[in-house]
Structures are given as C-alpha cells and as structure tokens.
N, C-alpha and C. Protein backbone atom coordinates (compact mmCIF):
# COMPACT_ATOMS: atom_id res chain seq x y z
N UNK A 1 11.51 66.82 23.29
CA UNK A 1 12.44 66.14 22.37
C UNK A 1 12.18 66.64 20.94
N UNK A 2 13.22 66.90 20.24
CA UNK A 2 13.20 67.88 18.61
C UNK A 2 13.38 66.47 18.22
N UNK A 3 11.90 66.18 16.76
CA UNK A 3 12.01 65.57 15.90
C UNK A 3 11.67 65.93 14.87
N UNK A 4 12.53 65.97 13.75
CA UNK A 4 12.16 66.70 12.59
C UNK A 4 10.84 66.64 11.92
N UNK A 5 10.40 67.30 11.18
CA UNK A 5 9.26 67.41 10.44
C UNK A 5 9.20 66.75 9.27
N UNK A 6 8.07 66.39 9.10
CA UNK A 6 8.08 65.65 7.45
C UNK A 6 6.99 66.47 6.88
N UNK A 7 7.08 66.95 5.61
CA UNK A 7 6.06 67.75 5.33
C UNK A 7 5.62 66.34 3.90
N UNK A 8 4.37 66.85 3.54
CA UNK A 8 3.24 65.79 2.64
C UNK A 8 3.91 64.87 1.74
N UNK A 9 5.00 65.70 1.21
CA UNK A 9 5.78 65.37 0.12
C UNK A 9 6.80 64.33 0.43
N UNK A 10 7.35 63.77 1.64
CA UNK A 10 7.85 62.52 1.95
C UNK A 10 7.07 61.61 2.81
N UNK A 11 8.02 60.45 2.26
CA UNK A 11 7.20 59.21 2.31
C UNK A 11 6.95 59.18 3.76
N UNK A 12 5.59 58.64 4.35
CA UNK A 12 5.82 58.36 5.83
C UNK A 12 5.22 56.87 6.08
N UNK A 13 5.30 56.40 7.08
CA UNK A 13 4.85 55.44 7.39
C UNK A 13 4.70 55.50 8.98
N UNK A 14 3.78 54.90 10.20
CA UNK A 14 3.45 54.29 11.37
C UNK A 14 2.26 54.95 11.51
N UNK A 15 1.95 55.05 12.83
CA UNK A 15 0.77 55.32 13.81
C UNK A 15 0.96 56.38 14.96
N UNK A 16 0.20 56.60 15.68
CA UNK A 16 0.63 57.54 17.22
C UNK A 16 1.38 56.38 18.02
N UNK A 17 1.12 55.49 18.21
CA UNK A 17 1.82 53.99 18.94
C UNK A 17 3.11 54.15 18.67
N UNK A 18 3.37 53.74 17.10
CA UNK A 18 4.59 53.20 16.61
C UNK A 18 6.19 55.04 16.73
N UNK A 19 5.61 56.05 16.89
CA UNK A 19 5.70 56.69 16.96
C UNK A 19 6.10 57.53 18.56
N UNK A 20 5.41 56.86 19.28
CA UNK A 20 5.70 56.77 20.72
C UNK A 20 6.88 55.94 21.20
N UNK A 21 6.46 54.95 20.38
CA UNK A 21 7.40 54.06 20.65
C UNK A 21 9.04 54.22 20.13
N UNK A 22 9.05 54.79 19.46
CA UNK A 22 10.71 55.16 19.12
C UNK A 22 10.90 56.71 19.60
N UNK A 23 10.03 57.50 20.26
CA UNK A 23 10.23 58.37 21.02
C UNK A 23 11.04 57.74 22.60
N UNK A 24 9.83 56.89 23.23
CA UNK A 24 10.69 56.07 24.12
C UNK A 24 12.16 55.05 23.91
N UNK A 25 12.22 54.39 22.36
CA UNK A 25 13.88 54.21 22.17
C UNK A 25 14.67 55.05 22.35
N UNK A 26 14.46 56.27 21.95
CA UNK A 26 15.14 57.15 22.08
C UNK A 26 16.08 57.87 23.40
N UNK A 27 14.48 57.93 24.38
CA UNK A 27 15.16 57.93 25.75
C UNK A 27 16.06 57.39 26.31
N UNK A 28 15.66 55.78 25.72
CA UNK A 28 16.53 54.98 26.88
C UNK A 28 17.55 54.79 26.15
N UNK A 29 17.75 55.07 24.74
CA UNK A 29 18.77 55.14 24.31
C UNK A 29 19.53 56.58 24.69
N UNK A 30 19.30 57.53 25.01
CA UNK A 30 19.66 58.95 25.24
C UNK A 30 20.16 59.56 24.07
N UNK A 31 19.46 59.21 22.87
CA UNK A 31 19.63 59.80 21.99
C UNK A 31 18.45 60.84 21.01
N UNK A 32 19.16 62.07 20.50
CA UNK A 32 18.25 63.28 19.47
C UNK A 32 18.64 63.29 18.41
N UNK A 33 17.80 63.94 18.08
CA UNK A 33 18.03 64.70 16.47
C UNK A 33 18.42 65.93 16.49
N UNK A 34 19.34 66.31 15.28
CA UNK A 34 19.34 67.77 15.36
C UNK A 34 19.04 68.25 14.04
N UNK A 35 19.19 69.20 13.38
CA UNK A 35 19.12 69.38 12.23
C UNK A 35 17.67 69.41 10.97
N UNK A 36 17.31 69.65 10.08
CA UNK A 36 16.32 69.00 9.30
C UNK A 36 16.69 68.68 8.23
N UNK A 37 15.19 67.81 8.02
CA UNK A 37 15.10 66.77 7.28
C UNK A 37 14.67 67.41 5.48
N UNK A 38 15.74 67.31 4.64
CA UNK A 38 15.42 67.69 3.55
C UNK A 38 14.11 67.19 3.36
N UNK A 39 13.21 68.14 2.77
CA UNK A 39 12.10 67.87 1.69
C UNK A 39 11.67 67.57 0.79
N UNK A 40 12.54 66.98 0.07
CA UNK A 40 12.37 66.76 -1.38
C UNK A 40 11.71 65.29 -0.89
N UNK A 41 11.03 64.63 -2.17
CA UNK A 41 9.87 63.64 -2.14
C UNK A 41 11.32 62.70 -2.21
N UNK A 42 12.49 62.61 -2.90
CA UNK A 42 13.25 61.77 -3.14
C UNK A 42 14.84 61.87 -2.74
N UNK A 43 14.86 61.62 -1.84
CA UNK A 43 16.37 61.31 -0.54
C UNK A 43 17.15 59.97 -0.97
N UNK A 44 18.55 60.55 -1.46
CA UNK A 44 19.61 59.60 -0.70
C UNK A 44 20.40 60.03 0.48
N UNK A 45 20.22 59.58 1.62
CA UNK A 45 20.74 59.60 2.74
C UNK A 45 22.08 59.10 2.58
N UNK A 46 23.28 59.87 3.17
CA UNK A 46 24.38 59.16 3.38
C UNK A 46 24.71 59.56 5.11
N UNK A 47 24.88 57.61 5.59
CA UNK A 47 25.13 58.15 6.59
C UNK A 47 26.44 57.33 7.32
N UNK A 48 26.73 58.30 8.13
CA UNK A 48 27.93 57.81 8.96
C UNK A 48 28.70 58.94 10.06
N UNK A 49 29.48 58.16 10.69
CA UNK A 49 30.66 56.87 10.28
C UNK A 49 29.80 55.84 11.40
N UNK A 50 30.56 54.38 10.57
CA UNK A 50 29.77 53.04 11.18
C UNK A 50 30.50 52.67 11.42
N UNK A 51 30.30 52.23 13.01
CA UNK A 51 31.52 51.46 13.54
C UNK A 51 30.74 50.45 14.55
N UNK A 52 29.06 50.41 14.81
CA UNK A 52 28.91 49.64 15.86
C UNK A 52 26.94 49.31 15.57
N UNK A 53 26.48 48.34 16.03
CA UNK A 53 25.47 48.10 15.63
C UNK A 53 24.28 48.96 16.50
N UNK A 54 24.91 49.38 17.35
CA UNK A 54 24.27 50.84 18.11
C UNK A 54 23.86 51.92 16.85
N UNK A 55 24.51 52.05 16.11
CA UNK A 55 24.39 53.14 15.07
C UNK A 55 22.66 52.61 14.41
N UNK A 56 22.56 51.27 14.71
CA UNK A 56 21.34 50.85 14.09
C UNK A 56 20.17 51.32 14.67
N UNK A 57 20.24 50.67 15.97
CA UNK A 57 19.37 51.04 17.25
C UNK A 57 19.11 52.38 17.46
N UNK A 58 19.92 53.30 17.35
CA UNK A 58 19.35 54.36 17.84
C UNK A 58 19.23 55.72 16.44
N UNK A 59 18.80 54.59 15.39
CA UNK A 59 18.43 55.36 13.87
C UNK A 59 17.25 54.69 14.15
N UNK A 60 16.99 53.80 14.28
CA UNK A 60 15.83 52.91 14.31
C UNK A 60 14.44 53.83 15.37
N UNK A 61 15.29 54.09 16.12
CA UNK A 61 14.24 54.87 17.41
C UNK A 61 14.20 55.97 16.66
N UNK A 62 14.66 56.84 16.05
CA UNK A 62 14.61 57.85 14.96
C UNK A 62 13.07 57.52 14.37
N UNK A 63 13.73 56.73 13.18
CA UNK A 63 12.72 56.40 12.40
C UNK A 63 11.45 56.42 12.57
N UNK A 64 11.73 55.35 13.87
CA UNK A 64 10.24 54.86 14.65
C UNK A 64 8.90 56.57 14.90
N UNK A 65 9.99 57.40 15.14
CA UNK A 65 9.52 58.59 16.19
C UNK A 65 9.26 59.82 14.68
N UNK A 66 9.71 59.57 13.74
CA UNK A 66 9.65 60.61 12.89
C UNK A 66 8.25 59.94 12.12
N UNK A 67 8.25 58.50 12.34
CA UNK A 67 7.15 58.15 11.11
C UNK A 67 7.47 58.48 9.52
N UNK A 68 9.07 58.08 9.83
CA UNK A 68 9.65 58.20 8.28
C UNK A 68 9.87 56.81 7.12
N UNK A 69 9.10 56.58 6.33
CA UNK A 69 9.14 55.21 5.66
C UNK A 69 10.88 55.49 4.53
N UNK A 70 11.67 55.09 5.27
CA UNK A 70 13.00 54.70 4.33
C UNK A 70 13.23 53.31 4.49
N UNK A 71 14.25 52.88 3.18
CA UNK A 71 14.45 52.08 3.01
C UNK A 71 16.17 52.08 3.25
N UNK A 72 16.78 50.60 3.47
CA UNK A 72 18.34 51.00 3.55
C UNK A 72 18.53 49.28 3.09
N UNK A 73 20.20 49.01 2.92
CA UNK A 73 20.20 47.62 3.03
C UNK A 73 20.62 46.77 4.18
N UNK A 74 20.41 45.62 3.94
CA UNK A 74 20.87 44.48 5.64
C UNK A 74 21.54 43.42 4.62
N UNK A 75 22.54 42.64 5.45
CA UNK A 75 22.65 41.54 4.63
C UNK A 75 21.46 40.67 4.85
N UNK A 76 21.46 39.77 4.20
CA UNK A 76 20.22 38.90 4.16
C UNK A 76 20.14 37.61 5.51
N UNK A 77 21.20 37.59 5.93
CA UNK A 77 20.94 36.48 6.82
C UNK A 77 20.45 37.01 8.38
N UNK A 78 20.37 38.91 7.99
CA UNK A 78 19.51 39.37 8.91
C UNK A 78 18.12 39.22 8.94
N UNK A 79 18.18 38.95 7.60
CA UNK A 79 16.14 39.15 7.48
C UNK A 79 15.34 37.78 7.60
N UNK A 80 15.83 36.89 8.38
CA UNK A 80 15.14 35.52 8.48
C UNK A 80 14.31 35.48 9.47
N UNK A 81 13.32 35.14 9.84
CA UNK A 81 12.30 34.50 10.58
C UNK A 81 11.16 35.79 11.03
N UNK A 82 10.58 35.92 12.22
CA UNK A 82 9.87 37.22 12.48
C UNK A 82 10.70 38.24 12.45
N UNK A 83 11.62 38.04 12.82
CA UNK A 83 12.47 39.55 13.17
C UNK A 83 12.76 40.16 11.94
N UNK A 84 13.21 38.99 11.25
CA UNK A 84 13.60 39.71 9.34
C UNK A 84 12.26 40.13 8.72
N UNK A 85 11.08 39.70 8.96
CA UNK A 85 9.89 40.46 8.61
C UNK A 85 9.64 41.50 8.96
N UNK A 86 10.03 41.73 10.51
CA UNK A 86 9.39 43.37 11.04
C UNK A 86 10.52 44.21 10.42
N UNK A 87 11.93 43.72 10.12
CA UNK A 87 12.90 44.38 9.66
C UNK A 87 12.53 45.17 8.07
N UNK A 88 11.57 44.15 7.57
CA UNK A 88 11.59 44.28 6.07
C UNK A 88 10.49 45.05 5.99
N UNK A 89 9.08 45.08 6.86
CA UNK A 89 8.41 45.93 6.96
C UNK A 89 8.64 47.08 7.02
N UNK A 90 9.96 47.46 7.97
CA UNK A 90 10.24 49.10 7.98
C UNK A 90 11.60 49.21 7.16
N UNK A 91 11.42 48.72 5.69
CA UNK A 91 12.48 49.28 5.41
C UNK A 91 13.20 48.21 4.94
N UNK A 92 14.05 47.26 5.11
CA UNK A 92 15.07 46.60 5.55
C UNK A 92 15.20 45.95 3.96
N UNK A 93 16.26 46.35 2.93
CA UNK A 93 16.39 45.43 1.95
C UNK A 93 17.18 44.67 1.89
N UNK A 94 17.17 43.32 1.87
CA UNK A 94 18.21 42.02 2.14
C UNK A 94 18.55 42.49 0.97
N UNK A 95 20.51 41.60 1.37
CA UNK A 95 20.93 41.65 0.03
C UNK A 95 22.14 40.96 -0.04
N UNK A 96 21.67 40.13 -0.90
CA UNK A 96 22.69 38.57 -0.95
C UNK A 96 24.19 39.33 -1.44
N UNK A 97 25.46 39.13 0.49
CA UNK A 97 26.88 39.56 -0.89
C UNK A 97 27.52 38.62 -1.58
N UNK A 98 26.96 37.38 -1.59
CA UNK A 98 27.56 36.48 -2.28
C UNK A 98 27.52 36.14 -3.69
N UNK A 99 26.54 37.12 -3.89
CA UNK A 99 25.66 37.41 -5.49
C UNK A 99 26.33 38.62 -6.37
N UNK A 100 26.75 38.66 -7.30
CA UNK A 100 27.22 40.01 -7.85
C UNK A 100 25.88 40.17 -8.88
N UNK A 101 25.27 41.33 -8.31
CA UNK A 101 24.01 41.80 -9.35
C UNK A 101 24.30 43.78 -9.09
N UNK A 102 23.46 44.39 -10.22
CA UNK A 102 23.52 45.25 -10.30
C UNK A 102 22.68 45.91 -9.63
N UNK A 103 23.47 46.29 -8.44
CA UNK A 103 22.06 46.89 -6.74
C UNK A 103 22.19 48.81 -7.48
N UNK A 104 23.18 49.32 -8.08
CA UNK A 104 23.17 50.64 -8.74
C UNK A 104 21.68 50.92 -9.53
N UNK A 105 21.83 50.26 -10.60
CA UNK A 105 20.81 49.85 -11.52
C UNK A 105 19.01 50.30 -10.79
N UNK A 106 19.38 49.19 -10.21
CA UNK A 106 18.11 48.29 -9.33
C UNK A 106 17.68 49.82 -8.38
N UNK A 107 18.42 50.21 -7.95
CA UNK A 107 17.58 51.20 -6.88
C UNK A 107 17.71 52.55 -7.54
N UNK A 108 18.50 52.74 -8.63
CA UNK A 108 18.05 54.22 -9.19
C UNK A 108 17.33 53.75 -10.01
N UNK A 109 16.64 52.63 -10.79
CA UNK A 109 15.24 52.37 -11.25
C UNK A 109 14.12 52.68 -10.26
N UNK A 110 14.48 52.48 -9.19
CA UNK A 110 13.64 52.17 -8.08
C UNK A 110 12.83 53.93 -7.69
N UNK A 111 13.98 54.63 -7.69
CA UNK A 111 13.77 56.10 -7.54
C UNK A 111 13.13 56.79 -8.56
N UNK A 112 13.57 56.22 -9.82
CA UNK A 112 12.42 56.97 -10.98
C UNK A 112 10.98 56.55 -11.52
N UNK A 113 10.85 55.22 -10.89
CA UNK A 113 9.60 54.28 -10.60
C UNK A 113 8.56 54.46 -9.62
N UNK A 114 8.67 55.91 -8.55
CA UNK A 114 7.89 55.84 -7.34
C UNK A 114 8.24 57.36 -6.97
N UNK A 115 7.14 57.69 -6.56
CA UNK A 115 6.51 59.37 -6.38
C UNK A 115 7.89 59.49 -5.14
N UNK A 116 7.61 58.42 -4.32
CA UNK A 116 8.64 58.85 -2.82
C UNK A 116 9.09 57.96 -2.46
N UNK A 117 10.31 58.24 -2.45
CA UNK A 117 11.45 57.00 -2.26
C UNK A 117 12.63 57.78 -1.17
N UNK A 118 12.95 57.39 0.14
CA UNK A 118 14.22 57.52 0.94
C UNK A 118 14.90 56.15 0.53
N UNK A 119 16.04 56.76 0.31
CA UNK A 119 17.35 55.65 0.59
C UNK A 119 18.28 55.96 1.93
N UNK A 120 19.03 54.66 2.89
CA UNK A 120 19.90 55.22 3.81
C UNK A 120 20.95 54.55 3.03
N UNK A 121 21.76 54.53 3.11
CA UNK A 121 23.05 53.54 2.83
C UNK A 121 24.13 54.71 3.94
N UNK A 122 25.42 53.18 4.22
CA UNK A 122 25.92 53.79 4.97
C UNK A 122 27.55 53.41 4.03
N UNK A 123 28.21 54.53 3.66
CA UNK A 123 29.13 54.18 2.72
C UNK A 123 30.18 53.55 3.13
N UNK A 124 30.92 53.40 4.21
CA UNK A 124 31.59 52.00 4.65
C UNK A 124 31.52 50.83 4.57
N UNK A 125 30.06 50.36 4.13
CA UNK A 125 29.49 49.14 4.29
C UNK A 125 29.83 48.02 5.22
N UNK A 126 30.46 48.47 6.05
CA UNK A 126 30.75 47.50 7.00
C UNK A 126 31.26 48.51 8.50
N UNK A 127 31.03 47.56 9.40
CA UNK A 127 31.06 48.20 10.96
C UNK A 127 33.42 48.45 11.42
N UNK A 128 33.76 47.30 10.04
CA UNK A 128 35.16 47.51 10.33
C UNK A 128 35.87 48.87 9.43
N UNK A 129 36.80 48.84 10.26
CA UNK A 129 37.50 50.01 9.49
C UNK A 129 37.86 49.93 8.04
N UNK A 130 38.10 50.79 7.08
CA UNK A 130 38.26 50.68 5.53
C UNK A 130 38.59 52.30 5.58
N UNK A 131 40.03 51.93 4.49
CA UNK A 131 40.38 52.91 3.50
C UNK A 131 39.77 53.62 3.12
N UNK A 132 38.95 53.07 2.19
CA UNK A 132 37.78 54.17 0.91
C UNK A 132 36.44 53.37 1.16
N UNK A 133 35.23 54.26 0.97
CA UNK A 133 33.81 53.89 0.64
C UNK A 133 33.60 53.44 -0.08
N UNK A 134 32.62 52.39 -0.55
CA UNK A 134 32.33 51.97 -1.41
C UNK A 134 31.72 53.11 -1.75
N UNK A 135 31.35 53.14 -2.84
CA UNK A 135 30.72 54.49 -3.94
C UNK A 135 29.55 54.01 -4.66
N UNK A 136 29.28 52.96 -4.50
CA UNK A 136 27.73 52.63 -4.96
C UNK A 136 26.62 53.77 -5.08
N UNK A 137 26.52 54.21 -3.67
CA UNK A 137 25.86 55.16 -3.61
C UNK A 137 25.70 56.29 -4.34
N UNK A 138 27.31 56.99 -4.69
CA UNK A 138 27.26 58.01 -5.51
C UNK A 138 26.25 57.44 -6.82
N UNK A 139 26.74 56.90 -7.39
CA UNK A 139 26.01 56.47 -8.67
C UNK A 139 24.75 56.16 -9.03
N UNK A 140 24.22 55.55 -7.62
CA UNK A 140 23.14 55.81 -7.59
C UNK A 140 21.99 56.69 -7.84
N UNK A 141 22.70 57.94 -6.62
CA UNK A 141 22.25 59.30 -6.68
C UNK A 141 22.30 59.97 -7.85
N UNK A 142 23.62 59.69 -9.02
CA UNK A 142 23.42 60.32 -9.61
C UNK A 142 22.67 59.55 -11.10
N UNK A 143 22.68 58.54 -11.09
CA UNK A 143 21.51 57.85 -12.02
C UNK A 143 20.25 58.71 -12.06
N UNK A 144 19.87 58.58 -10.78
CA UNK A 144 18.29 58.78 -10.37
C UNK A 144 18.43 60.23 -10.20
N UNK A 145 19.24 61.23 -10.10
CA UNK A 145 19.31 62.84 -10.29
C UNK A 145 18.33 62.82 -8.95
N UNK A 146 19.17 62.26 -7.56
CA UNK A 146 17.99 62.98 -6.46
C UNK A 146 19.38 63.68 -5.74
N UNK A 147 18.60 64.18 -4.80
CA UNK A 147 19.34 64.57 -3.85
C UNK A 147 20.17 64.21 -2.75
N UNK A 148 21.36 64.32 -2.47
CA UNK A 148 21.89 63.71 -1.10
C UNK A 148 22.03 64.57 0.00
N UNK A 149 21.53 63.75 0.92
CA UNK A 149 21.51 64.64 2.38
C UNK A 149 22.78 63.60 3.19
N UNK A 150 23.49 64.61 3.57
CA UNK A 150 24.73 63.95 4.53
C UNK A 150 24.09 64.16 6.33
N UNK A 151 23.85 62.65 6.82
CA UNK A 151 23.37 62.76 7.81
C UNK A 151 24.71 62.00 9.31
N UNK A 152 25.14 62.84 10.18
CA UNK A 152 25.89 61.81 10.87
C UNK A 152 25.67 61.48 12.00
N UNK A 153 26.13 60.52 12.52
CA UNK A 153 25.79 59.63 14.01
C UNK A 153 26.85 59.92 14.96
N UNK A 154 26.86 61.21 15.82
CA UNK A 154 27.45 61.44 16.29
C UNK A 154 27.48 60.89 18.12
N UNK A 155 28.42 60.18 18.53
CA UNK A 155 28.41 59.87 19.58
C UNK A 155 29.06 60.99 20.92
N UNK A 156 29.49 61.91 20.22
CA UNK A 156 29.84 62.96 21.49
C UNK A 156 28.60 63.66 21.87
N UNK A 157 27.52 63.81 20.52
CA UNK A 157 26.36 64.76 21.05
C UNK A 157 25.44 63.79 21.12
N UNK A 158 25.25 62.46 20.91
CA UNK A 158 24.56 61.45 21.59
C UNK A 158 23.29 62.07 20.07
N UNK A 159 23.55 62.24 19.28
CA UNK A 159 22.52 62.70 18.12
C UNK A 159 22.49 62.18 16.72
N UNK A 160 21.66 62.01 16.21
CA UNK A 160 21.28 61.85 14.77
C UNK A 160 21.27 63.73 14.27
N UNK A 161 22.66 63.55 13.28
CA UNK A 161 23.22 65.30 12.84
C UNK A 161 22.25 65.45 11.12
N UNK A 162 20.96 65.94 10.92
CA UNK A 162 20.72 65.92 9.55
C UNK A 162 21.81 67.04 9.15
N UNK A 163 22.80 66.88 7.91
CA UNK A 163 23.51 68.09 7.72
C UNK A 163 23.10 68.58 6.41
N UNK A 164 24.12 68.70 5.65
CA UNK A 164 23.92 69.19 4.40
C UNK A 164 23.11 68.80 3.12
N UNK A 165 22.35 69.00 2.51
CA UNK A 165 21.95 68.79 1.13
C UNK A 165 22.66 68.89 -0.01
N UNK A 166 23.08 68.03 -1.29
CA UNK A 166 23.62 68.45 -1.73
C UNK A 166 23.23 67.82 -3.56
N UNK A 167 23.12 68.49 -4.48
CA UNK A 167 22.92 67.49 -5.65
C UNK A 167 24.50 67.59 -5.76
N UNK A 168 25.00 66.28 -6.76
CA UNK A 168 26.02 65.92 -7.39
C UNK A 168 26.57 66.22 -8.64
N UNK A 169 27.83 66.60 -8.47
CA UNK A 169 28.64 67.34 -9.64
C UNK A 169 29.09 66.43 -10.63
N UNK A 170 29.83 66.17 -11.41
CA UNK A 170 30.17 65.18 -12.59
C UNK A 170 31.54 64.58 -11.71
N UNK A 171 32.03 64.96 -10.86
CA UNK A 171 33.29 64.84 -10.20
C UNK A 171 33.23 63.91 -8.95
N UNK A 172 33.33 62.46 -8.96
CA UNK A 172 33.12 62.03 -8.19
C UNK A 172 33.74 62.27 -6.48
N UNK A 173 35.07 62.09 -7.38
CA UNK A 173 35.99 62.24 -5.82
C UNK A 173 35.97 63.54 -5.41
N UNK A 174 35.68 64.70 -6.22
CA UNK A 174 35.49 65.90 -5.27
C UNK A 174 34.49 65.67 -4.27
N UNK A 175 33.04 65.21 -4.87
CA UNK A 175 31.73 65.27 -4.00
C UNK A 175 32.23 64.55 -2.44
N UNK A 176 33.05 63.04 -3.01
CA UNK A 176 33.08 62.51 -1.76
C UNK A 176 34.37 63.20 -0.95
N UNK A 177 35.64 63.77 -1.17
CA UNK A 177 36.26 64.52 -0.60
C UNK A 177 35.59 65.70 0.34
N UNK A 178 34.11 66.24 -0.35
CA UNK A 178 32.93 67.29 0.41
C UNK A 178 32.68 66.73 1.86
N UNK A 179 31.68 65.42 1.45
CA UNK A 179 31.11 64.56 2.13
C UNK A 179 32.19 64.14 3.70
N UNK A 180 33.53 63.62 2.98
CA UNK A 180 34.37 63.01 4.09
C UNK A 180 34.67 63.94 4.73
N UNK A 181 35.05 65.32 4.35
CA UNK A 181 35.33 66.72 5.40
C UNK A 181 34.24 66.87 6.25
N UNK A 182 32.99 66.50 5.81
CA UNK A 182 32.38 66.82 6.60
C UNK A 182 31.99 65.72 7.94
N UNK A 183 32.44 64.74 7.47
CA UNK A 183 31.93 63.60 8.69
C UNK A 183 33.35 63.91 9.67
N UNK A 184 34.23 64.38 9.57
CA UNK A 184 35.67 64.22 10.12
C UNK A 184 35.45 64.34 11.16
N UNK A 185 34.64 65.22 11.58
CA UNK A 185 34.98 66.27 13.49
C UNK A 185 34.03 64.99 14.14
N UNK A 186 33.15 64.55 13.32
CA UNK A 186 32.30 63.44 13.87
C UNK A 186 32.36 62.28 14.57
N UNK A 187 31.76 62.00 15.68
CA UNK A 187 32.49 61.26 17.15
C UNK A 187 31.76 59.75 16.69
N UNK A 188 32.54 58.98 16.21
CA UNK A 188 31.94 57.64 16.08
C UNK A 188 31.81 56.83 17.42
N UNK A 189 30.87 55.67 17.54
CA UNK A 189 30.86 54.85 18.29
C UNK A 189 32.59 54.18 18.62
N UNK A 190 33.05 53.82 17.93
CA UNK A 190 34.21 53.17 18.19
C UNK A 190 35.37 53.81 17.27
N UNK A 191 35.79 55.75 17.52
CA UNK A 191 36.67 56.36 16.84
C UNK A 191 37.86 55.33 16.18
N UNK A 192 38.14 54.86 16.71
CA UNK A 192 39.25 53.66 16.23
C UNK A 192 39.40 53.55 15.04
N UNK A 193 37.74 52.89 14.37
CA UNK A 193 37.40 52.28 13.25
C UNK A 193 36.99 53.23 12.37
N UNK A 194 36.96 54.45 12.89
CA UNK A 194 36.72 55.56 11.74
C UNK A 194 37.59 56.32 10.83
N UNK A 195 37.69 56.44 9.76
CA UNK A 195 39.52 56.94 8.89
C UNK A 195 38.55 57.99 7.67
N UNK A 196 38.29 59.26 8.19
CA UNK A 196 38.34 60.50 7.40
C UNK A 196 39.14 61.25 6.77
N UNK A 197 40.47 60.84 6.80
CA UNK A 197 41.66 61.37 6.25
C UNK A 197 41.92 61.15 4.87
C-alpha cells in the first residue's frame, strides 16, 4: 500500500499502532493514496468534492496511516463527549456557525505563530450541493503566504489524489477557476451533489 512520505519538516503526529491502524481503515475501506505530499512545513490543503461523510472516514484512515498531524474544521456539535475529544486530538477544530467571528484572521495568525501548521478545509463547506465555494480559504492562504496543495477524493479510483501545489496570485477567481478545472474529471461520492462548471 503507497503512503506518502513526510519528510522532518512537516508536522507529524501517532505511533507504529496508530499508524497500523489507519493502514487497516484503509483496507476495509478499499481505499489509497496517490500522489505526494507537498513539503513545505506549512500546507493549506484544499480538498474535494464533498458530498458524503465517507469522504471523512476514509481521509481519516489516511491520516491515521501517514502519521500526519493536520488540523481541519467540524461543526461543534460534533465535538461533544469522548468522541469529540479523540476528534479534537487529531485535529478536529469545532466551530460554532451560529457565531460570526473572524475564522480568516484566526487561522492565518495561526500559520505565522507555529513552525508547522497543515490546514484541510473542504471549500463547499457542506456535504449539499452549492453554486460557489465559500472562499475563506483563499484568504487565508493568502494572509499567511503558504502554500496550497489541491488534494481530491476520488471515488472512481477509490483514492486520496495529492495533486497540485500551488502559491496564490492577487486574482482570486482565476486561482479558484485553476482549482475547479481541476477537481472536474473527479468522481465524487454522490456525483449529483457535485457542480464544477
């Protein structure tokens, strides 16, 4: 089974256990990786298309198996009791939508505050279909001047696709016009809910 490499310079986190153990999600999920994993100490991940909570599960067995410490967001009424702890342990940042605060701000502080920082965000923000992305993300990335890696969840090749690297131009809607060409050919869980056009 191909799992990408992490070289010194990104963040890692688990054990040989924890590491086994999302090797075996993986199986029984029948899902790989393809591609690698940019190197830079500081990643914004964009990933997609999201259409099903499978997309979670079998990033999660990823994670587990790469021994990659990223962070992404959940809404918050995921992160309650044990489960929202082990969630928050690997990652998992609640985040109240009933609150309007500045999450832009907050996590490209976050990136110039810490040697190694992954971000995932998934720019749909939601598992239903939508017009346009939210763009949070862009701004983010480009606050904090890191890099974006376009990663997608492809359900025809049953894979986690690392694709392109890319820093960001002053042009928003070109970058994401880049980005959306490239998720297009990409086999979502539930094509339905996916709109690359």
């Amino acid at each position: 089974m191909l799992i990408p490499k992490l070289g010194d310079a990104i963040p890692q986190r688990g054990n040989r256990f924890s590491k086994w153990l999302g090797r075996l999600l993986m199986r029984l999920c029948r899902w790989r990786a393809e591609g690698e994993l940019c190197q830079s100490p500081k990643v914004l991940f964009v990933l997609a298309p999201h259409t099903s909570w499978w997309d979670f599960t079998n990033n999660f067995g990823l994670l587990l198996a790469m021994g990659l410490h990223a962070s992404w967001f959940i809404a918050d009424k995921y992160t309650k009791g044990v489960a929202g702890k082990c969630l928050a342990y690997f990652g998992a940042v609640p985040v109240d939508r009933s609150v309007h605060s500045d999450m832009v701000t907050q996590m490209a502080n976050h990136f110039k505050t810490h040697d190694k920082f992954f971000l995932a965000i998934l720019p749909e923000g939601t598992r239903k279909p939508v017009p346009k992305w939210r763009t949070g993300f862009w701004h983010i990335a480009k606050q904090a001047q890191v890099p974006v890696q376009l990663v997608a969840i492809d359900y025809a090749k049953r894979a986690t696709v690392f694709g392109p690297v890319m820093m960001l131009s002053d042009d928003m809607e070109s970058d994401i016009q880049y980005m959306r060409a490239f998720f297009r050919p990409v086999t979502a869980r539930h094509p339905q809910y996916a709109n690359y056009s």
